[in-house]
C-alpha atoms as a PDB file:
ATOM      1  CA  UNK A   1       6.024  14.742  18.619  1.00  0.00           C
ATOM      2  CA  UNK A   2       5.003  12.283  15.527  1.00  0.00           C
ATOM      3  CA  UNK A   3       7.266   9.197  15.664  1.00  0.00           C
ATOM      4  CA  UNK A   4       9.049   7.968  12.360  1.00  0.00           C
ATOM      5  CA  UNK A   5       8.745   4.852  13.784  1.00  0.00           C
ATOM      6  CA  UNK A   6       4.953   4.576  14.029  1.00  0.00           C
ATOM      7  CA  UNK A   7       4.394   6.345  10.841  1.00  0.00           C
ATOM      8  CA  UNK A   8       6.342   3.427   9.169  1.00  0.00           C
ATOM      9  CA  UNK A   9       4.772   0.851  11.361  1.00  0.00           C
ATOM     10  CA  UNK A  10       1.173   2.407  10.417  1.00  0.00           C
ATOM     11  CA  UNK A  11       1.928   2.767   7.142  1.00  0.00           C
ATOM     12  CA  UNK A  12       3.069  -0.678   6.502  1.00  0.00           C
ATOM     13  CA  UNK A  13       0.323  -2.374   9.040  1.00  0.00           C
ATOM     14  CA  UNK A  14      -2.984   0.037   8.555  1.00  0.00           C
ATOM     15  CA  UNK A  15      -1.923   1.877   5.344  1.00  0.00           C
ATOM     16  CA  UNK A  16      -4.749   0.820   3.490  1.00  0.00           C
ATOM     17  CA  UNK A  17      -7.106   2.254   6.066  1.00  0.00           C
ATOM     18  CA  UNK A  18      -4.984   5.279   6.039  1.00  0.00           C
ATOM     19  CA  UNK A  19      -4.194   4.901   9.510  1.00  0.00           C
ATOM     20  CA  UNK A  20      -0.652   6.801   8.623  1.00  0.00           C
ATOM     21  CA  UNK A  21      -2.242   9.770   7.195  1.00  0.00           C
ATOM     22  CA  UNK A  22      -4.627   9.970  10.031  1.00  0.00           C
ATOM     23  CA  UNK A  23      -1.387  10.237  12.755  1.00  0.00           C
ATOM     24  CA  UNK A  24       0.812  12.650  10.567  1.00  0.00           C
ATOM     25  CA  UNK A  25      -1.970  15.198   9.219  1.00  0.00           C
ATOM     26  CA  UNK A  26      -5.449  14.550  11.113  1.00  0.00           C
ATOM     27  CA  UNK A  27      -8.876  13.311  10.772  1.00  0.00           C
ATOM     28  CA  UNK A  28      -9.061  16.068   8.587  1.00  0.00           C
ATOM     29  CA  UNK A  29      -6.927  14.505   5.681  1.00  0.00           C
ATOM     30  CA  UNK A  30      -9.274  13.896   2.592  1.00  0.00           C
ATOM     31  CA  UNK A  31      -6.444  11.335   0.681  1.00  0.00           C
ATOM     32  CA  UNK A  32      -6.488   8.918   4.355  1.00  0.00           C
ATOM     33  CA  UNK A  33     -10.541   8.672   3.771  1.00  0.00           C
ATOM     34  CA  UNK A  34      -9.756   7.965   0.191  1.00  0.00           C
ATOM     35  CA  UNK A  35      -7.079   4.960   0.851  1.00  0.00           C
ATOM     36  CA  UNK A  36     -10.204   2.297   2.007  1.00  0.00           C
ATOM     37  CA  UNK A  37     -11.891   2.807  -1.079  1.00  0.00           C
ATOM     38  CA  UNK A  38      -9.666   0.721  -3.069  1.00  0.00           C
ATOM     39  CA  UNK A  39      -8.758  -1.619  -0.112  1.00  0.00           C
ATOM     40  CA  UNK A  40     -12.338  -2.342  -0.065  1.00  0.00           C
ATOM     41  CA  UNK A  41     -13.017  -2.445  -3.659  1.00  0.00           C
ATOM     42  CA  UNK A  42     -10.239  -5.147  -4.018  1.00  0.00           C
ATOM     43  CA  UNK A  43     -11.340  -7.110  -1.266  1.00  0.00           C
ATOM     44  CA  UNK A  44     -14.862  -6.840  -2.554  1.00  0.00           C
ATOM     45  CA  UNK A  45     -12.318  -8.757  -5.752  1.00  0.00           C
ATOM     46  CA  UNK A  46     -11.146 -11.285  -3.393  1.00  0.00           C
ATOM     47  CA  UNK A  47     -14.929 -12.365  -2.750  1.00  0.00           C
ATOM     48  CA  UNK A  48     -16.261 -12.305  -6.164  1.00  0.00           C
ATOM     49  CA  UNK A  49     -13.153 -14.958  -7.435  1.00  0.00           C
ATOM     50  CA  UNK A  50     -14.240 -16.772  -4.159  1.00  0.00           C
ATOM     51  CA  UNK A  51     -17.654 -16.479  -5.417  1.00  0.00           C
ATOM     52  CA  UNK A  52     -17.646 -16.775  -8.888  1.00  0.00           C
ATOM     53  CA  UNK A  53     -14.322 -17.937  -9.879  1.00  0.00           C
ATOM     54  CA  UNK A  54     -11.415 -16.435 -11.483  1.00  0.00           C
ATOM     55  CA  UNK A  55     -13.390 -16.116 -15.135  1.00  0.00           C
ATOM     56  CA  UNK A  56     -15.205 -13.299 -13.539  1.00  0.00           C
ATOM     57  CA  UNK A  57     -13.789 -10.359 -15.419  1.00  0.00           C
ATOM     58  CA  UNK A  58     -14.601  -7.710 -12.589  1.00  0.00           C
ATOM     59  CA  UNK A  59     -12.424  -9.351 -10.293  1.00  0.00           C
ATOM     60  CA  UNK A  60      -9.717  -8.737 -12.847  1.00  0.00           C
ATOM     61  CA  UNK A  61      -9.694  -5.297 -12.108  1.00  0.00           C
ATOM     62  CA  UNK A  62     -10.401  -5.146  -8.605  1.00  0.00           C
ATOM     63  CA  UNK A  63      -8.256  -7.780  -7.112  1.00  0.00           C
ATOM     64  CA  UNK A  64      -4.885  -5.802  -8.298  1.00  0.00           C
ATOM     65  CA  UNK A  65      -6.422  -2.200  -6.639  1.00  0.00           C
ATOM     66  CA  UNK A  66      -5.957  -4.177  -3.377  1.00  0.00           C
ATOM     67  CA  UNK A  67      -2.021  -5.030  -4.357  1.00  0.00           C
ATOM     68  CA  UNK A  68      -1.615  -2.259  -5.257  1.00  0.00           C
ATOM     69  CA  UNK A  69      -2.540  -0.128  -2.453  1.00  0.00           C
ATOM     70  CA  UNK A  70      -0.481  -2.524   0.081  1.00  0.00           C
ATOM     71  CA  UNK A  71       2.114  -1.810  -2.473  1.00  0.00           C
ATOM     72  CA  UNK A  72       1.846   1.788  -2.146  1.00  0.00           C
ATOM     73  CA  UNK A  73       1.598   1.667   1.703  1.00  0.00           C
ATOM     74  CA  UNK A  74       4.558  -0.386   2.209  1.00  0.00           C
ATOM     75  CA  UNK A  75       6.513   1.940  -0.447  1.00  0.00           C
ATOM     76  CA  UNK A  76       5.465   4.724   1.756  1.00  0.00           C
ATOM     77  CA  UNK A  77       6.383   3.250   5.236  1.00  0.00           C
ATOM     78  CA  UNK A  78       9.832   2.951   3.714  1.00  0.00           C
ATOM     79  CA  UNK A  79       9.802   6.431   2.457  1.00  0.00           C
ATOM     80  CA  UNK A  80       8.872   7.451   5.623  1.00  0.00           C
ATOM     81  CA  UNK A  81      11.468   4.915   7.172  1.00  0.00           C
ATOM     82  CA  UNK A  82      14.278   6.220   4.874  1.00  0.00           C
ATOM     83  CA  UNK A  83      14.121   9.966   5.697  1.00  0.00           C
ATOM     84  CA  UNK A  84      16.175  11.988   7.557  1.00  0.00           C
ATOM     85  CA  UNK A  85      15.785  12.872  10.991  1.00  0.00           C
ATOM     86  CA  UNK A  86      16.287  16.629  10.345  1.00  0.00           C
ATOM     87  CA  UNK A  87      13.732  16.452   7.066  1.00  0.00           C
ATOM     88  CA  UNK A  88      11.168  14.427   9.272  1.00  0.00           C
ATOM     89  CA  UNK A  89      11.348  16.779  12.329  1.00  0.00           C
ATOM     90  CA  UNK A  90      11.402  20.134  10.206  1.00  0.00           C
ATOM     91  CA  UNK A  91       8.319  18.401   8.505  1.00  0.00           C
ATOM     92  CA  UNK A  92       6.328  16.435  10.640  1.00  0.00           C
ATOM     93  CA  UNK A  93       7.479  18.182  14.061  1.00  0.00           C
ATOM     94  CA  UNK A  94       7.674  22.043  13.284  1.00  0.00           C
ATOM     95  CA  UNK A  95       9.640  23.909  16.017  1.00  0.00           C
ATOM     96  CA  UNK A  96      11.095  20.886  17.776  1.00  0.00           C
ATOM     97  CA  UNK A  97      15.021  20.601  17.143  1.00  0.00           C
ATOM     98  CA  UNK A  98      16.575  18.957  13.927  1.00  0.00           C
ATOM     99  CA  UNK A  99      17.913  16.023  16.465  1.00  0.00           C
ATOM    100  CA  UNK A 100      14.489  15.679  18.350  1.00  0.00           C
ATOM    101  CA  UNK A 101      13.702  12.108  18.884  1.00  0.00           C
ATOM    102  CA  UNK A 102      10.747  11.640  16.666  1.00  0.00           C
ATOM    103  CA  UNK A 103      12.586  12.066  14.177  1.00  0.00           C
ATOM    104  CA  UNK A 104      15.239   9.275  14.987  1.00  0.00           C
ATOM    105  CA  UNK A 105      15.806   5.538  13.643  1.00  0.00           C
ATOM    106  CA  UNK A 106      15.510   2.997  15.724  1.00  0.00           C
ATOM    107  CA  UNK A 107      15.738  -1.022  15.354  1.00  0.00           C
ATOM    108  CA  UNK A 108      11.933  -0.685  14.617  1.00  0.00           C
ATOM    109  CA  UNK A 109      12.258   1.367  11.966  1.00  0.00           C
ATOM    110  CA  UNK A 110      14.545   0.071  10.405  1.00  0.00           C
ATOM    111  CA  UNK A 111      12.473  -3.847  11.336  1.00  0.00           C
ATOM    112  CA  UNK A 112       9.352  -1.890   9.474  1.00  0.00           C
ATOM    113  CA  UNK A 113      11.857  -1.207   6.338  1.00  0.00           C
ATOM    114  CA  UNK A 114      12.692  -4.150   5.962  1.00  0.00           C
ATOM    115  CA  UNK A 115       9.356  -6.079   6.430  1.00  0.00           C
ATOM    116  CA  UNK A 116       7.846  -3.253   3.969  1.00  0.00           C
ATOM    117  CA  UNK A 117      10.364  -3.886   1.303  1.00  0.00           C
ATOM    118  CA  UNK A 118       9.843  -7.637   1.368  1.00  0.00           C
ATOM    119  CA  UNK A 119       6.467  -7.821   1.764  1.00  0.00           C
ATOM    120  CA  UNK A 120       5.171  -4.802  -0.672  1.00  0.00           C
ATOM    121  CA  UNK A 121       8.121  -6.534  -3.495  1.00  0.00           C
ATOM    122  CA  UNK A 122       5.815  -9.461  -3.384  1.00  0.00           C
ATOM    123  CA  UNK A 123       2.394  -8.054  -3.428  1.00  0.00           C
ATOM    124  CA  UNK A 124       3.162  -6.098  -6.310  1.00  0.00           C
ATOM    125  CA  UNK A 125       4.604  -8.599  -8.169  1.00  0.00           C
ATOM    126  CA  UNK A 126       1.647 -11.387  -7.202  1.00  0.00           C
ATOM    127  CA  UNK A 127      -0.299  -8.553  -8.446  1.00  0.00           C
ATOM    128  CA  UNK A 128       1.208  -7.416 -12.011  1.00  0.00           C
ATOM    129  CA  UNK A 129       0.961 -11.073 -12.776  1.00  0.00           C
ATOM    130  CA  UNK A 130      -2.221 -11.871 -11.710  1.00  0.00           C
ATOM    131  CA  UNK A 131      -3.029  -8.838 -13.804  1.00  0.00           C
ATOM    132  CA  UNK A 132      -1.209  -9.854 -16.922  1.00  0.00           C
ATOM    133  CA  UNK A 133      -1.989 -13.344 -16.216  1.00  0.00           C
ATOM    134  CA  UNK A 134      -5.801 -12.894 -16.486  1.00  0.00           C
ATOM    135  CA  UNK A 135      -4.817 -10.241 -19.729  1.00  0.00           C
ATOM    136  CA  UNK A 136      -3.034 -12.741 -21.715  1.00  0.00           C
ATOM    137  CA  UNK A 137      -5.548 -15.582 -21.110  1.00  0.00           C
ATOM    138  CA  UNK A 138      -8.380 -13.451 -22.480  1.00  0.00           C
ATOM    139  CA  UNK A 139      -6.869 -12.285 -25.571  1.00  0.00           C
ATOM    140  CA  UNK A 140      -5.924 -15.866 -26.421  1.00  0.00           C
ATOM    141  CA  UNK A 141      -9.952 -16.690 -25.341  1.00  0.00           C
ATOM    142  CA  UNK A 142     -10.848 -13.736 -27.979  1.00  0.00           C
ATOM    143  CA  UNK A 143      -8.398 -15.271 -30.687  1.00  0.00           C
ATOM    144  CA  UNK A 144     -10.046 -18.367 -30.377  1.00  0.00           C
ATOM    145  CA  UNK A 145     -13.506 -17.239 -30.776  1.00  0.00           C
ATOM    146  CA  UNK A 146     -12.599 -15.229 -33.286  1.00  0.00           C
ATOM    147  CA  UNK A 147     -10.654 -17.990 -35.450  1.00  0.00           C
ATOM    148  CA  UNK A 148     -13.899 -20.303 -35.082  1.00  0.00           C
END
Protein backbone atom coordinates (compact mmCIF):
# COMPACT_ATOMS: atom_id res chain seq x y z
CA UNK A 1 0.00 0.00 0.00
CA UNK A 2 1.66 3.60 -0.96
CA UNK A 3 0.74 6.10 1.79
CA UNK A 4 -0.67 9.65 0.78
CA UNK A 5 0.89 10.69 3.67
CA UNK A 6 4.51 9.86 2.83
CA UNK A 7 4.14 10.77 -0.72
CA UNK A 8 3.33 14.35 0.54
CA UNK A 9 5.90 14.21 3.24
CA UNK A 10 8.57 13.01 0.46
CA UNK A 11 7.52 15.23 -1.85
CA UNK A 12 7.72 18.27 0.23
CA UNK A 13 11.07 17.02 2.24
CA UNK A 14 13.18 14.98 -0.66
CA UNK A 15 11.28 16.23 -3.77
CA UNK A 16 14.16 17.61 -5.29
CA UNK A 17 15.98 14.30 -5.11
CA UNK A 18 12.87 12.75 -6.38
CA UNK A 19 12.53 10.75 -3.43
CA UNK A 20 8.48 10.88 -4.16
CA UNK A 21 8.72 9.52 -7.54
CA UNK A 22 11.05 6.86 -6.40
CA UNK A 23 8.14 5.50 -3.62
CA UNK A 24 5.05 5.89 -6.02
CA UNK A 25 6.56 4.49 -9.45
CA UNK A 26 10.15 2.82 -8.78
CA UNK A 27 13.76 3.12 -9.31
CA UNK A 28 12.74 2.75 -12.66
CA UNK A 29 11.16 6.32 -13.07
CA UNK A 30 13.34 8.37 -15.61
CA UNK A 31 11.56 12.08 -14.46
CA UNK A 32 12.77 11.13 -10.34
CA UNK A 33 16.57 10.80 -11.86
CA UNK A 34 15.86 13.96 -13.71
CA UNK A 35 14.57 16.13 -10.51
CA UNK A 36 18.54 16.42 -8.98
CA UNK A 37 19.69 17.86 -12.02
CA UNK A 38 18.29 21.17 -11.42
CA UNK A 39 18.54 20.89 -7.56
CA UNK A 40 22.12 20.54 -8.18
CA UNK A 41 22.54 22.97 -10.88
CA UNK A 42 20.97 25.68 -8.56
CA UNK A 43 22.92 24.83 -5.71
CA UNK A 44 25.98 24.76 -7.89
CA UNK A 45 24.14 28.87 -8.16
CA UNK A 46 24.17 29.19 -4.52
CA UNK A 47 28.12 28.62 -4.56
CA UNK A 48 29.09 30.67 -7.44
CA UNK A 49 27.13 34.06 -5.69
CA UNK A 50 29.05 32.75 -2.56
CA UNK A 51 32.00 32.66 -4.70
CA UNK A 52 31.87 35.30 -6.98
CA UNK A 53 29.17 37.53 -5.91
CA UNK A 54 25.81 38.29 -7.09
CA UNK A 55 27.26 40.19 -10.50
CA UNK A 56 27.98 36.76 -11.71
CA UNK A 57 25.43 36.40 -14.46
CA UNK A 58 25.38 32.44 -14.38
CA UNK A 59 24.14 32.43 -11.04
CA UNK A 60 21.24 34.42 -12.40
CA UNK A 61 19.97 31.57 -14.04
CA UNK A 62 20.80 28.86 -11.87
CA UNK A 63 19.92 30.08 -8.48
CA UNK A 64 15.98 30.33 -9.52
CA UNK A 65 16.15 26.38 -11.10
CA UNK A 66 16.70 25.53 -7.39
CA UNK A 67 13.32 27.68 -6.32
CA UNK A 68 11.83 26.53 -8.58
CA UNK A 69 12.07 22.91 -8.22
CA UNK A 70 11.25 23.22 -4.27
CA UNK A 71 8.41 25.11 -5.73
CA UNK A 72 7.32 22.39 -7.85
CA UNK A 73 7.86 19.71 -5.12
CA UNK A 74 5.94 21.41 -2.54
CA UNK A 75 3.07 22.14 -5.29
CA UNK A 76 3.14 18.48 -5.81
CA UNK A 77 3.09 17.24 -2.12
CA UNK A 78 -0.09 19.29 -1.94
CA UNK A 79 -1.46 17.80 -5.04
CA UNK A 80 -0.77 14.69 -3.73
CA UNK A 81 -2.10 15.90 -0.22
CA UNK A 82 -5.35 17.26 -1.80
CA UNK A 83 -6.56 14.11 -3.63
CA UNK A 84 -9.09 11.90 -2.95
CA UNK A 85 -8.83 8.81 -1.19
CA UNK A 86 -10.76 6.83 -3.87
CA UNK A 87 -8.56 8.67 -6.88
CA UNK A 88 -5.27 7.92 -4.83
CA UNK A 89 -6.12 4.23 -4.09
CA UNK A 90 -7.58 3.46 -7.70
CA UNK A 91 -4.20 5.13 -8.78
CA UNK A 92 -1.47 4.52 -6.64
CA UNK A 93 -2.96 1.19 -4.96
CA UNK A 94 -4.65 -0.83 -7.89
CA UNK A 95 -6.98 -3.57 -6.51
CA UNK A 96 -7.06 -2.43 -2.90
CA UNK A 97 -10.62 -0.91 -1.95
CA UNK A 98 -11.66 2.81 -2.71
CA UNK A 99 -11.61 3.31 1.37
CA UNK A 100 -8.19 1.45 1.85
CA UNK A 101 -6.08 3.32 4.24
CA UNK A 102 -3.32 4.53 2.05
CA UNK A 103 -5.35 6.40 0.58
CA UNK A 104 -6.69 8.32 3.75
CA UNK A 105 -5.90 11.91 5.33
CA UNK A 106 -4.52 12.11 8.32
CA UNK A 107 -3.24 15.14 10.67
CA UNK A 108 0.10 14.57 8.75
CA UNK A 109 -1.16 15.12 5.67
CA UNK A 110 -2.89 17.60 6.10
CA UNK A 111 0.57 19.13 8.59
CA UNK A 112 2.58 18.41 5.06
CA UNK A 113 -0.21 20.71 3.18
CA UNK A 114 0.11 23.16 5.03
CA UNK A 115 3.95 23.38 5.55
CA UNK A 116 4.11 22.86 1.54
CA UNK A 117 1.84 25.72 0.84
CA UNK A 118 3.74 28.10 3.09
CA UNK A 119 6.95 27.19 2.44
CA UNK A 120 6.84 26.56 -1.61
CA UNK A 121 4.58 30.37 -1.60
CA UNK A 122 7.82 31.76 -0.38
CA UNK A 123 10.45 30.07 -2.37
CA UNK A 124 8.80 30.94 -5.41
CA UNK A 125 8.29 34.26 -4.70
CA UNK A 126 12.14 34.80 -3.18
CA UNK A 127 12.78 33.32 -6.46
CA UNK A 128 10.71 35.39 -9.23
CA UNK A 129 12.27 38.35 -7.54
CA UNK A 130 15.58 37.42 -7.27
CA UNK A 131 15.03 36.66 -10.93
CA UNK A 132 13.52 39.94 -11.93
CA UNK A 133 15.61 41.63 -9.47
CA UNK A 134 18.94 40.66 -11.13
CA UNK A 135 16.81 41.36 -14.80
CA UNK A 136 15.97 44.84 -14.08
CA UNK A 137 19.41 45.78 -12.64
CA UNK A 138 21.12 44.66 -15.84
CA UNK A 139 19.07 46.38 -18.30
CA UNK A 140 19.49 49.61 -16.34
CA UNK A 141 23.60 48.51 -16.31
CA UNK A 142 23.13 48.16 -20.33
CA UNK A 143 21.26 51.64 -20.52
CA UNK A 144 23.97 53.15 -18.85
CA UNK A 145 26.71 51.89 -20.93
CA UNK A 146 24.94 52.49 -23.70
CA UNK A 147 24.04 56.32 -22.88
CA UNK A 148 27.94 56.89 -22.17
Amino acid sequence: MKSKTLAAWLAFLGGPLGLHRFYLHGLGDWVGWLLPIPTALGLYGIERVQQFGQDDVLSWWLVPLLGFTIAGCCLTAIFYGLMPAEKWNARFNPGATAEARGGATHWGTVFAIALSLAIGAGVLMASIAFSFQRYFEHQVEEGRRISE
